[in-house]
N, C-alpha and C. Protein backbone atom coordinates (compact mmCIF):
# COMPACT_ATOMS: atom_id res chain seq x y z
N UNK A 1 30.47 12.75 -27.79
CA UNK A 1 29.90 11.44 -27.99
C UNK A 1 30.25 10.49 -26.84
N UNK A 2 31.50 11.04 -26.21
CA UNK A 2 31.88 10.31 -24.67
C UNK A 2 30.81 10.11 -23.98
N UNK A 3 30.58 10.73 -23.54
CA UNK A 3 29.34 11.08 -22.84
C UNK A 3 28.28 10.65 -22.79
N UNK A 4 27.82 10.63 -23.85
CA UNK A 4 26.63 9.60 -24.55
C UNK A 4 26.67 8.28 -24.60
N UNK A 5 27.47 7.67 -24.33
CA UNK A 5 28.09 6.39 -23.92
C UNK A 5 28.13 6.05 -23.08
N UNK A 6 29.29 7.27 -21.85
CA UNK A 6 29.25 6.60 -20.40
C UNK A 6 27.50 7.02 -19.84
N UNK A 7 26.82 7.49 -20.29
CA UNK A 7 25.52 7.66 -19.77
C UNK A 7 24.68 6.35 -19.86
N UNK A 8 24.58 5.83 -20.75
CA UNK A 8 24.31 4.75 -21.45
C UNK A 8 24.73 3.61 -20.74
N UNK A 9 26.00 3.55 -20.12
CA UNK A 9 26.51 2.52 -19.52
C UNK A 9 26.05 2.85 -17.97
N UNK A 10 25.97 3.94 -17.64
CA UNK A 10 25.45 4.66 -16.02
C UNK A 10 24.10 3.64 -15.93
N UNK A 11 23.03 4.48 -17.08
CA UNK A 11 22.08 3.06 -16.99
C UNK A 11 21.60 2.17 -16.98
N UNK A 12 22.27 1.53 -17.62
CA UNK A 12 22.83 0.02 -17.89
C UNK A 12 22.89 -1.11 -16.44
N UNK A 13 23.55 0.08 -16.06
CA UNK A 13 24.15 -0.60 -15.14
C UNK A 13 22.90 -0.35 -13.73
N UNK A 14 22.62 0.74 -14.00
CA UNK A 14 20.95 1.21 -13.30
C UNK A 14 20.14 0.36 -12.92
N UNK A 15 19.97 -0.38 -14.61
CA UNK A 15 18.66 -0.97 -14.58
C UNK A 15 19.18 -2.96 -14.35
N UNK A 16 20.25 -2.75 -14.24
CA UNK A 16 20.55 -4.44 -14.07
C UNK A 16 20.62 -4.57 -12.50
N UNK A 17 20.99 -3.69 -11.47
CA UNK A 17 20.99 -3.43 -10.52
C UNK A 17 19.66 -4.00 -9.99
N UNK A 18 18.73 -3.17 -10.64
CA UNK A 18 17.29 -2.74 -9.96
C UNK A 18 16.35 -4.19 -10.80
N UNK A 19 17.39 -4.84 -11.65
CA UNK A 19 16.42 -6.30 -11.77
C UNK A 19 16.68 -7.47 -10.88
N UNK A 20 18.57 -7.09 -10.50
CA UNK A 20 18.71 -8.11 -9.96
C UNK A 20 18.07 -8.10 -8.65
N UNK A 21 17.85 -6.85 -7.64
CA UNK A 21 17.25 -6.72 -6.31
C UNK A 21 15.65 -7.07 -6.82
N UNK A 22 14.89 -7.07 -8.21
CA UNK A 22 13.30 -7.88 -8.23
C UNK A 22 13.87 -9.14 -8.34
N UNK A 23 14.82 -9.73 -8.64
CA UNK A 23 14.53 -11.23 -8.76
C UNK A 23 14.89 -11.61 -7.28
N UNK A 24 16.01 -10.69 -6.08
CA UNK A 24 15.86 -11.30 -5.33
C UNK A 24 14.13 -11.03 -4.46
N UNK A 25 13.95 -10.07 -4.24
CA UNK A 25 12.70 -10.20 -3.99
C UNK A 25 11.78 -11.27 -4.16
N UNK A 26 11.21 -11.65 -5.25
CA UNK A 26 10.69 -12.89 -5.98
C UNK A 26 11.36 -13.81 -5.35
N UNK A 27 12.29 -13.79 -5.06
CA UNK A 27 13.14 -15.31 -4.40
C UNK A 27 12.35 -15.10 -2.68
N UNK A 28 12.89 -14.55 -2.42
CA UNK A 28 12.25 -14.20 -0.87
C UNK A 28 11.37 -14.33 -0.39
N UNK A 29 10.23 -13.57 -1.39
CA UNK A 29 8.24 -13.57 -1.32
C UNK A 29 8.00 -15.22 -1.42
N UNK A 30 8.85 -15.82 -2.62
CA UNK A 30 8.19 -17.46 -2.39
C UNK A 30 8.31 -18.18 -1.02
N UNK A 31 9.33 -18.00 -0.20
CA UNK A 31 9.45 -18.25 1.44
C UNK A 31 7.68 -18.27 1.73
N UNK A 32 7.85 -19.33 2.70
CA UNK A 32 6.42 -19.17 3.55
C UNK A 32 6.22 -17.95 4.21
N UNK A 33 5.15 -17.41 4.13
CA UNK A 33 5.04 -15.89 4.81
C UNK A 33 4.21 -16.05 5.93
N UNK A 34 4.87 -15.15 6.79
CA UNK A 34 4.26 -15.47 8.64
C UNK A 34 3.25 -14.75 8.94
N UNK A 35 3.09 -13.69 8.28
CA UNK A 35 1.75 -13.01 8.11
C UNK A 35 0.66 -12.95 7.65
N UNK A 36 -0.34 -11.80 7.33
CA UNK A 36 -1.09 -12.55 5.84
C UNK A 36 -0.91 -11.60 4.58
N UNK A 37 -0.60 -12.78 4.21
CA UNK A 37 -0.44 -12.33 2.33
C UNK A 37 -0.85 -11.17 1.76
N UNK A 38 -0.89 -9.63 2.47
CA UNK A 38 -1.59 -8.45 1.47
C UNK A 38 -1.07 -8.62 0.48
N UNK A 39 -0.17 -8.48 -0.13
CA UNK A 39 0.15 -8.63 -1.14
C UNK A 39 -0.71 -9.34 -2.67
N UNK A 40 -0.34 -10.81 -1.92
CA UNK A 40 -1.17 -11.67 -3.07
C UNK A 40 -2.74 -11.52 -2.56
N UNK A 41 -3.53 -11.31 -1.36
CA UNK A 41 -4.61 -10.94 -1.30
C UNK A 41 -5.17 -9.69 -2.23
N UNK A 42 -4.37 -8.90 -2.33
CA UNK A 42 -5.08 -7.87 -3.08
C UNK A 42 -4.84 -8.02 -4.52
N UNK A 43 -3.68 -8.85 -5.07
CA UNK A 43 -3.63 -8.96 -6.34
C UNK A 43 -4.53 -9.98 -6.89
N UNK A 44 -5.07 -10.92 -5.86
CA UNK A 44 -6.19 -11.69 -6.36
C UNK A 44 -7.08 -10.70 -6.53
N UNK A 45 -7.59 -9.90 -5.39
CA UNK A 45 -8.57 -9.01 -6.03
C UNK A 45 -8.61 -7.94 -7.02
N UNK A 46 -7.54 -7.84 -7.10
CA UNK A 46 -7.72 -6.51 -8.36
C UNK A 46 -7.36 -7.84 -9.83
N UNK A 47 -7.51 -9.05 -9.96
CA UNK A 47 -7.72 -9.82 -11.00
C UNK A 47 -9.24 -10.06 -10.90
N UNK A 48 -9.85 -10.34 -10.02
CA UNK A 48 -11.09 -10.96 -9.97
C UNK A 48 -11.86 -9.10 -9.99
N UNK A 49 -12.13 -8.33 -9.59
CA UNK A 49 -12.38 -7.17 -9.93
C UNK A 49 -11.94 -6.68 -11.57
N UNK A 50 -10.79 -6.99 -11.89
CA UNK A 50 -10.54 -6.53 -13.63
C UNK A 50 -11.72 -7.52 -14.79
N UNK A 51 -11.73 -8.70 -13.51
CA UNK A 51 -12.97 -9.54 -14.41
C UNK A 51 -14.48 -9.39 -14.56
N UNK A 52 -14.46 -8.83 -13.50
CA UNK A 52 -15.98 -8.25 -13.12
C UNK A 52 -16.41 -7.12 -13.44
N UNK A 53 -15.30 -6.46 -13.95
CA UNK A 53 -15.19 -5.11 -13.93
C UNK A 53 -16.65 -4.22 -13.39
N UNK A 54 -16.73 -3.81 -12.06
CA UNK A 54 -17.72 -3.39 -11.36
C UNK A 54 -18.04 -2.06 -12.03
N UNK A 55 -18.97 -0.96 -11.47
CA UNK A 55 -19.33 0.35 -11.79
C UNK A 55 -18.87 0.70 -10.23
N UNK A 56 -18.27 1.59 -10.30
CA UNK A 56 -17.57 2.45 -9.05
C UNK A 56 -18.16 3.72 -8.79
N UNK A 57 -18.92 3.92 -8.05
CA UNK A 57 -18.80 5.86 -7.95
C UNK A 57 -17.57 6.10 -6.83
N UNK A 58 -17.15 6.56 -7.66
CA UNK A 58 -15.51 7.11 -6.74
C UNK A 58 -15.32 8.50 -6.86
N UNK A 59 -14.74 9.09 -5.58
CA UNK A 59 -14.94 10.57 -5.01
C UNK A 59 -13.56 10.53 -4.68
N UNK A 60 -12.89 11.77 -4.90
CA UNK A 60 -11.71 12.37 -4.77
C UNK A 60 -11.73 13.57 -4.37
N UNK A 61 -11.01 13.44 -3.11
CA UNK A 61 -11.00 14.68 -2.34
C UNK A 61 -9.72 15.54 -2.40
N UNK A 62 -9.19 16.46 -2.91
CA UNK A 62 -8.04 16.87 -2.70
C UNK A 62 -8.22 18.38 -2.08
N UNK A 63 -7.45 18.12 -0.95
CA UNK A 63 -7.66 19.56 0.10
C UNK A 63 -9.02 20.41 -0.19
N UNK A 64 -9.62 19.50 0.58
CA UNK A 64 -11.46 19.62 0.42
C UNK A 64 -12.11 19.98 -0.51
N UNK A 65 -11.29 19.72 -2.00
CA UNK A 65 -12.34 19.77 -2.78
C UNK A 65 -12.49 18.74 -3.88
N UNK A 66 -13.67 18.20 -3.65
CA UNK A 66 -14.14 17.09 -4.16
C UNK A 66 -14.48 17.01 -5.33
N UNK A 67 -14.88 15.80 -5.77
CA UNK A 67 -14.76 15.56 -7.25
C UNK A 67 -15.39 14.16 -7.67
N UNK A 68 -16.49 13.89 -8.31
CA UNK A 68 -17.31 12.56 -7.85
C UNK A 68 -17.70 12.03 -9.34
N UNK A 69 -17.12 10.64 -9.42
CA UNK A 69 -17.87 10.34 -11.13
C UNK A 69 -18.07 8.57 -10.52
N UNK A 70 -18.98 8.47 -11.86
CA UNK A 70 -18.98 6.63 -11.80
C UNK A 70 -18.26 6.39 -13.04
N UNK A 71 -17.25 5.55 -12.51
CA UNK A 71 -16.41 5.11 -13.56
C UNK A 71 -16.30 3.41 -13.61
N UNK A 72 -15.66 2.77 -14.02
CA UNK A 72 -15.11 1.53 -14.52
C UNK A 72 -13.39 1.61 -14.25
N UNK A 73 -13.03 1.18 -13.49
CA UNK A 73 -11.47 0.81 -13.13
C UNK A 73 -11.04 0.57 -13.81
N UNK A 74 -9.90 0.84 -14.97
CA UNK A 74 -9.09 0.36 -16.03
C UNK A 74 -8.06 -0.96 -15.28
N UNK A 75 -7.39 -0.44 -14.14
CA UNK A 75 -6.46 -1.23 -13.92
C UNK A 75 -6.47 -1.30 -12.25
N UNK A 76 -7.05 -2.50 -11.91
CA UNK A 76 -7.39 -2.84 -10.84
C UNK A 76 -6.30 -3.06 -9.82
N UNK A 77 -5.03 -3.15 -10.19
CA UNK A 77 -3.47 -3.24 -9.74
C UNK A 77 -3.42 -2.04 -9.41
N UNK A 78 -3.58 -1.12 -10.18
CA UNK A 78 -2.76 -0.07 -9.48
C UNK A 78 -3.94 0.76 -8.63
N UNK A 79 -4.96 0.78 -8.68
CA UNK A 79 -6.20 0.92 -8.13
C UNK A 79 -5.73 0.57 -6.41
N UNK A 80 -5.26 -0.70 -6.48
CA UNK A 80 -5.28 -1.08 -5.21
C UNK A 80 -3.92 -0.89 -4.23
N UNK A 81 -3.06 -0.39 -4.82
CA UNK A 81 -1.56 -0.34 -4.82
C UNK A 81 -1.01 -0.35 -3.66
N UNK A 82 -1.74 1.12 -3.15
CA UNK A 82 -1.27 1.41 -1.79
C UNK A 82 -1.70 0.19 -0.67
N UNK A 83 -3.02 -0.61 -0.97
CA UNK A 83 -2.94 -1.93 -0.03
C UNK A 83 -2.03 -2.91 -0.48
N UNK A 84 -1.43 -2.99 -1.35
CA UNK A 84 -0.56 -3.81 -1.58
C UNK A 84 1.15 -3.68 -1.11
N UNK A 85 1.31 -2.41 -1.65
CA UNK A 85 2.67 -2.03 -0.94
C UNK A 85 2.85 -1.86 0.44
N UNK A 86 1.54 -2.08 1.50
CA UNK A 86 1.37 -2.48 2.94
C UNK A 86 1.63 -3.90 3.21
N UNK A 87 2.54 -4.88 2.30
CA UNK A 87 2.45 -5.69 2.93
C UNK A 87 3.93 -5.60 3.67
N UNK A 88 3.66 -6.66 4.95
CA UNK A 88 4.70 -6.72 5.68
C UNK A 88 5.39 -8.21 5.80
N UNK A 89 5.08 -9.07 4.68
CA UNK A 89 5.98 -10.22 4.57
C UNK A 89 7.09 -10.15 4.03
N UNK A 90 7.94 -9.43 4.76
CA UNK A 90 9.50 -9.36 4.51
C UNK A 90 10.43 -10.25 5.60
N UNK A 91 11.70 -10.83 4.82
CA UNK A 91 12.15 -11.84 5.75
C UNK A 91 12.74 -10.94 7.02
N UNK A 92 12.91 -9.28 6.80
CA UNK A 92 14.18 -9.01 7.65
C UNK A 92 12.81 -8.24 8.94
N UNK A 93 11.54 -8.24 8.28
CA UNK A 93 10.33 -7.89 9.23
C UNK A 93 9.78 -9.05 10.43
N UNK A 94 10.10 -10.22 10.09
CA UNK A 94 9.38 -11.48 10.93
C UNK A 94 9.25 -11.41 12.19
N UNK A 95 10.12 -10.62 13.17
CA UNK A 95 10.32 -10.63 14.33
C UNK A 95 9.70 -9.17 14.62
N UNK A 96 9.42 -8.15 13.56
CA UNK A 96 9.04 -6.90 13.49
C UNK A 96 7.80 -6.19 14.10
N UNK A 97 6.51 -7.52 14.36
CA UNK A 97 5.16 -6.89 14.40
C UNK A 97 4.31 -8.15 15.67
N UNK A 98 3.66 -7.57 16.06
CA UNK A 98 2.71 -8.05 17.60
C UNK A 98 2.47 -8.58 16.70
N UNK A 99 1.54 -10.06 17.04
CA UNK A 99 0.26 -10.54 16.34
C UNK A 99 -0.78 -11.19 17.05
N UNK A 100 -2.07 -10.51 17.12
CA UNK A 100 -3.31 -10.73 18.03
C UNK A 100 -3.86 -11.49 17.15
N UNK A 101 -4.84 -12.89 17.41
CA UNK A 101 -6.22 -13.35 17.01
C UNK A 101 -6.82 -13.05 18.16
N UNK A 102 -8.00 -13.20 17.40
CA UNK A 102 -9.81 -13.46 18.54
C UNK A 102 -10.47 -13.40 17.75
N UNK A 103 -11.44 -14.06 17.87
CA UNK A 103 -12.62 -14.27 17.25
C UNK A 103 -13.14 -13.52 15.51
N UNK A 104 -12.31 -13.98 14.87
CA UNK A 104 -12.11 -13.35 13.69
C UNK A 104 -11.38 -12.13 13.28
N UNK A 105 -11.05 -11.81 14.34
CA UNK A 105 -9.99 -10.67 13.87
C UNK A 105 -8.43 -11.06 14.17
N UNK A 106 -7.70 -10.20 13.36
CA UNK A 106 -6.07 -11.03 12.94
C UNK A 106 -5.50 -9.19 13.37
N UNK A 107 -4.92 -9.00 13.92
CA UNK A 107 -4.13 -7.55 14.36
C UNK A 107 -2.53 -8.00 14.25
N UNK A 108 -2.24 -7.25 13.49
CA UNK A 108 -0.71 -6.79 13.10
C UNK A 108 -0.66 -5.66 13.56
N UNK A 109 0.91 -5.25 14.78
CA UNK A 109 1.13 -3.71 15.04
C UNK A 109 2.49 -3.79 15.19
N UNK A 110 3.16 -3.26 14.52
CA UNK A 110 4.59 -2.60 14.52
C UNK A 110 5.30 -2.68 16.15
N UNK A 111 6.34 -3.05 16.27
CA UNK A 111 7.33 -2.75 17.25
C UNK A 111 7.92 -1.48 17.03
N UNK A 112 8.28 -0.90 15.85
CA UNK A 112 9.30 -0.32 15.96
C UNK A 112 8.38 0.69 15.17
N UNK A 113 8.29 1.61 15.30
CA UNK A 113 7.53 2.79 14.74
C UNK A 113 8.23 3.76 13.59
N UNK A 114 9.67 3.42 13.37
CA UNK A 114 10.34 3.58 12.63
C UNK A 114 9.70 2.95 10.49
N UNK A 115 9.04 1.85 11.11
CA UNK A 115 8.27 1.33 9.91
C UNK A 115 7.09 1.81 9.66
N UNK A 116 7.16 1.90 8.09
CA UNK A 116 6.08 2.50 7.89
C UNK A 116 4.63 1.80 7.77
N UNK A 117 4.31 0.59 7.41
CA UNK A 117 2.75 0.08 8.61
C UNK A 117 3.11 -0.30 9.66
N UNK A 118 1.93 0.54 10.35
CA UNK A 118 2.23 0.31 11.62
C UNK A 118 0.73 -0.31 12.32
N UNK A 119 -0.29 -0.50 11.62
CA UNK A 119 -0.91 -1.47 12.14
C UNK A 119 -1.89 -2.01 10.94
N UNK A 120 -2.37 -2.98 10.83
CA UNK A 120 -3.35 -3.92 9.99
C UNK A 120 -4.04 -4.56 10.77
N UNK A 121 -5.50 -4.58 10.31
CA UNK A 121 -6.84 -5.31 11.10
C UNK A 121 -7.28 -5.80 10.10
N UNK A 122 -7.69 -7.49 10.07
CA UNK A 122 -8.26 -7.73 9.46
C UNK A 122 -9.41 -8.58 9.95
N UNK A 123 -10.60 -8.65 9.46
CA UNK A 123 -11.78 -9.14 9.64
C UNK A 123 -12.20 -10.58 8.91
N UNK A 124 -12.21 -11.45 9.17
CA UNK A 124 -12.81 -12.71 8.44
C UNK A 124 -13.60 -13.10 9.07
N UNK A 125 -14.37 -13.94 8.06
CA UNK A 125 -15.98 -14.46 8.81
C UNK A 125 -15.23 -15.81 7.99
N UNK A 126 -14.83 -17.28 8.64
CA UNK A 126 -14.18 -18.07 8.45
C UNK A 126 -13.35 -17.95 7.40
N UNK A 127 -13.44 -18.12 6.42
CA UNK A 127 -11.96 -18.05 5.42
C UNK A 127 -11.56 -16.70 4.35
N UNK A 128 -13.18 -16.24 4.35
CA UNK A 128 -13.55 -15.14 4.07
C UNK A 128 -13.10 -14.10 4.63
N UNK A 129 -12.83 -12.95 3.71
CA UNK A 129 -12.58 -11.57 4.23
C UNK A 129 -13.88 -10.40 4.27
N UNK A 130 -14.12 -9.77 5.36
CA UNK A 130 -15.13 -8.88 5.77
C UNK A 130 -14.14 -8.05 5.34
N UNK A 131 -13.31 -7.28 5.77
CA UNK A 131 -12.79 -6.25 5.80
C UNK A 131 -11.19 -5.84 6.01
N UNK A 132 -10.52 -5.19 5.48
CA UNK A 132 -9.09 -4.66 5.97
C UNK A 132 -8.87 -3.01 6.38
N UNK A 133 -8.06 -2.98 7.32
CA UNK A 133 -7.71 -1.69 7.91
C UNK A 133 -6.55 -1.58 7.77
N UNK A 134 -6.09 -0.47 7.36
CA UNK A 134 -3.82 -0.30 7.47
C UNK A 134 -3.43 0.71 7.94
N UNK A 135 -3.06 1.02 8.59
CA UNK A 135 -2.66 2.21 8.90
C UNK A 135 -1.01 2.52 8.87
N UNK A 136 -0.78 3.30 7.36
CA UNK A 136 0.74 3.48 7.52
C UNK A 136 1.20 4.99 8.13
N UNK A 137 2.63 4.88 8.49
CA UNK A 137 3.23 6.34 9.09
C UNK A 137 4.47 6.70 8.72
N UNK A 138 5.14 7.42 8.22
CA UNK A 138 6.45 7.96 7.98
C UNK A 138 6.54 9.18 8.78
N UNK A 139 7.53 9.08 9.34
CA UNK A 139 8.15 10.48 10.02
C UNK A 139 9.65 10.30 9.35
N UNK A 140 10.12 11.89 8.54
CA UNK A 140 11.58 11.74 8.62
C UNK A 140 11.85 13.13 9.15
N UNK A 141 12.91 13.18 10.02
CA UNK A 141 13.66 14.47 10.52
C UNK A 141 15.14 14.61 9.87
N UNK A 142 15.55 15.48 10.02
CA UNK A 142 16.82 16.12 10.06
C UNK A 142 17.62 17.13 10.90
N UNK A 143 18.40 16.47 11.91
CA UNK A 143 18.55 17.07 12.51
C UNK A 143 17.74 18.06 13.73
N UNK A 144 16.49 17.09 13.99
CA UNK A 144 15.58 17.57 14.84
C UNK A 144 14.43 18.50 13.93
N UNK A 145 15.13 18.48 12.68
CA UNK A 145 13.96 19.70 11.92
C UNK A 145 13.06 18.33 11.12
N UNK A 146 11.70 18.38 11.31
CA UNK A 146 11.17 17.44 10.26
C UNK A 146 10.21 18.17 9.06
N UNK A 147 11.10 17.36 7.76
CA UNK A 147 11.13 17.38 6.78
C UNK A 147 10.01 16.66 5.84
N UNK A 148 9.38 15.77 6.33
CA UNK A 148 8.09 15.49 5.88
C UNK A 148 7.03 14.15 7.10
N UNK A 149 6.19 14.16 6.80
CA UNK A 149 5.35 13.38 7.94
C UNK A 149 4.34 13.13 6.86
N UNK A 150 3.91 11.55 6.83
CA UNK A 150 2.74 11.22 6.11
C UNK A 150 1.88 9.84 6.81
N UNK A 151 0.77 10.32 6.53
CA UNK A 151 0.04 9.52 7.58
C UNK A 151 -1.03 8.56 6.43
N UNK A 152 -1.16 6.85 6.43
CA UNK A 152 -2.24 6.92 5.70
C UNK A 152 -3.24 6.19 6.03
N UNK A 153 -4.56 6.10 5.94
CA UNK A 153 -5.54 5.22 6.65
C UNK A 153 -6.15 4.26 5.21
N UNK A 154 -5.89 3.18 5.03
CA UNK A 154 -6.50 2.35 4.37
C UNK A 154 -7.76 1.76 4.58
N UNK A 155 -8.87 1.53 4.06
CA UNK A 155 -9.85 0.77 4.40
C UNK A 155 -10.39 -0.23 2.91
N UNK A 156 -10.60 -1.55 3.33
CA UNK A 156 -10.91 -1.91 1.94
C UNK A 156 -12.32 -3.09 2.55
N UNK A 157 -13.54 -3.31 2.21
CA UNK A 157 -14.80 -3.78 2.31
C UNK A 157 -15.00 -4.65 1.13
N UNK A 158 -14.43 -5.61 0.65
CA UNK A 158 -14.50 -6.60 -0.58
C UNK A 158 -16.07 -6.22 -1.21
N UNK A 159 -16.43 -5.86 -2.60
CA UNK A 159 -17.69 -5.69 -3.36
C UNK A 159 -18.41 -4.76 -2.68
N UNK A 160 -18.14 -3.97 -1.49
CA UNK A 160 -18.69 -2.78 -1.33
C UNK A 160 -18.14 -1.29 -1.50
N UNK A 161 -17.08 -1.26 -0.72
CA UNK A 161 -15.96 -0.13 -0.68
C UNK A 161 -14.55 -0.04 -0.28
N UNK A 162 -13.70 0.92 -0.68
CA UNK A 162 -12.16 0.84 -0.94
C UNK A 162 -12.40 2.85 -0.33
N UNK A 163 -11.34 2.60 0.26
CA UNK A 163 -11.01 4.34 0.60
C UNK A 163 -9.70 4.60 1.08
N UNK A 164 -9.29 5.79 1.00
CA UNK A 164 -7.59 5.67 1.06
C UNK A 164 -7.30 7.36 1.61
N UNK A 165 -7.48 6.90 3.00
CA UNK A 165 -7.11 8.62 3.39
C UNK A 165 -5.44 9.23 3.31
N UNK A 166 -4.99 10.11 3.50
CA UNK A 166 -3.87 10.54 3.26
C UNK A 166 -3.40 11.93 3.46
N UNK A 167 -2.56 12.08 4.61
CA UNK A 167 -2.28 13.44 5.08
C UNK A 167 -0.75 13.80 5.12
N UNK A 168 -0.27 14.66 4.09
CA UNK A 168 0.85 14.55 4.09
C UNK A 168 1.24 16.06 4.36
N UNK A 169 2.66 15.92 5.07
CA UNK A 169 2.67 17.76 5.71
C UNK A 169 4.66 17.49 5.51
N UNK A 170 4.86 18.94 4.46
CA UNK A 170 6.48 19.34 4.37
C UNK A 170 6.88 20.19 4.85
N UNK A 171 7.87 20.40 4.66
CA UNK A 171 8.51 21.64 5.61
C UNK A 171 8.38 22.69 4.08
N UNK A 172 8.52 22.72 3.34
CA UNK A 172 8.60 23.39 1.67
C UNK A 172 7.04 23.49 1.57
N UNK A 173 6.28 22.43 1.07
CA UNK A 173 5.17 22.47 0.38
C UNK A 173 3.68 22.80 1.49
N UNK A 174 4.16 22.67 2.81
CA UNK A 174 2.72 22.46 3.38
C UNK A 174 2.20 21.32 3.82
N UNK A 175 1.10 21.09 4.50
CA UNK A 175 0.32 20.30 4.37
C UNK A 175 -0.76 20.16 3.32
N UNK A 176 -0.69 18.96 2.80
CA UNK A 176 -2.20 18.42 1.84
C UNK A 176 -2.01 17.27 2.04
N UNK A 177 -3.73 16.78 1.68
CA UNK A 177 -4.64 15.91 2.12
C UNK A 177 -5.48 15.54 0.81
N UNK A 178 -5.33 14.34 0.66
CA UNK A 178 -6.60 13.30 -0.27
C UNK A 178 -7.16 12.63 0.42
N UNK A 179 -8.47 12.12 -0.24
CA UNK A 179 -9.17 11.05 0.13
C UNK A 179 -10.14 10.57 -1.13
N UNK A 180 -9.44 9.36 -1.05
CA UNK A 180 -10.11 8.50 -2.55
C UNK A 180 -10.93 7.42 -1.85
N UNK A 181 -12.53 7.60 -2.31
CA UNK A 181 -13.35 6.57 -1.79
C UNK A 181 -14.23 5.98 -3.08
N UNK A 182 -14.01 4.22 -3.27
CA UNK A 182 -14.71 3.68 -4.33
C UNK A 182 -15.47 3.10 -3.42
N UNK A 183 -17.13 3.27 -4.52
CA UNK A 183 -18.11 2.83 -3.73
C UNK A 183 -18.67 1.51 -5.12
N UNK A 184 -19.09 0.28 -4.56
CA UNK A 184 -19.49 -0.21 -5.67
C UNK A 184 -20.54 -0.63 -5.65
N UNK A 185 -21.61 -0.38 -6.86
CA UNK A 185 -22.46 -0.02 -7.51
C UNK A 185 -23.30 -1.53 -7.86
């Protein structure tokens, strides 16, 4: 019954850990952010999309073989996830990434290639968004041996299309490859 206890307290202690690092987070994200907002950009849209709830024909590719339905998005959050967890408004990132304008386009690119986005394009036609591009990268080695490499290409087209390429290669499992493309209807 020891046991069952100190386990209990193992988690305990787990999960107070892992609230107190979201509240600092939340403390941090309210800071003015020097970039642009993926984050809250896409969570506006996957609210205003949960409201609209569109018709999607969405295609799933897993190691070329495809798979195509029209569906209705249950949950527009996690739908969009992977553009969201691209954002790069972190305080210890600020000094982290180039930043180009011209003529409607906004370019974010990584200094340090060690991070995993390593570039964002975005498109506005004045306040408006045309389009987003992300491109994330992980390389990890060990000891000169590498142990996994994942590559991902984001594309998101507000009320037209969302696609999410993804090439991931292990030293164990192989290489495989998805590609999730929502088209809207």
């Amino acid at each position: 019954m020891f046991w069952y206890k100190r386990y209990l307290a193992v988690i305990a202690g787990f999960l107070l850990l892992c609230n107190l690092s979201c509240k600092r987070d939340k403390l941090t994200s309210t800071a003015t952010t020097k970039f642009f907002d993926l984050k809250g950009y896409f969570s506006g849209e996957a609210a205003r999309l949960a409201k609209s709830n569109p018709e999607i024909n969405k295609t799933a590719v897993y190691n070329k073989q495809p798979e195509t339905q029209r569906v209705h998005i249950v949950n527009w959050t996690n739908e969009l996830s992977m553009f969201s967890e691209s954002d790069i408004n972190k305080p210890a990132w600020k000094a982290s990434y180039d930043v180009q304008s011209s003529e409607g386009f906004i370019t974010y690119k990584a200094r340090d290639p060690e991070l995993k986005t390593q570039d964002i394009v975005i498109k506005k036609d004045g306040d408006k968004i045309k389009w987003v591009f992300i491109y994330n990268h992980v390389r990890r080695t060990l000891f000169n041996v590498l142990l996994y490499e994942t590559k991902e290409t984001l594309n998101y087209f507000p009320d037209s299309l969302y696609q999410v390429q993804k090439r991931q290669a292990t030293r164990v499992l192989g290489i495989n490859s998805y590609n999730v493309k929502g088209l809207f209807n």
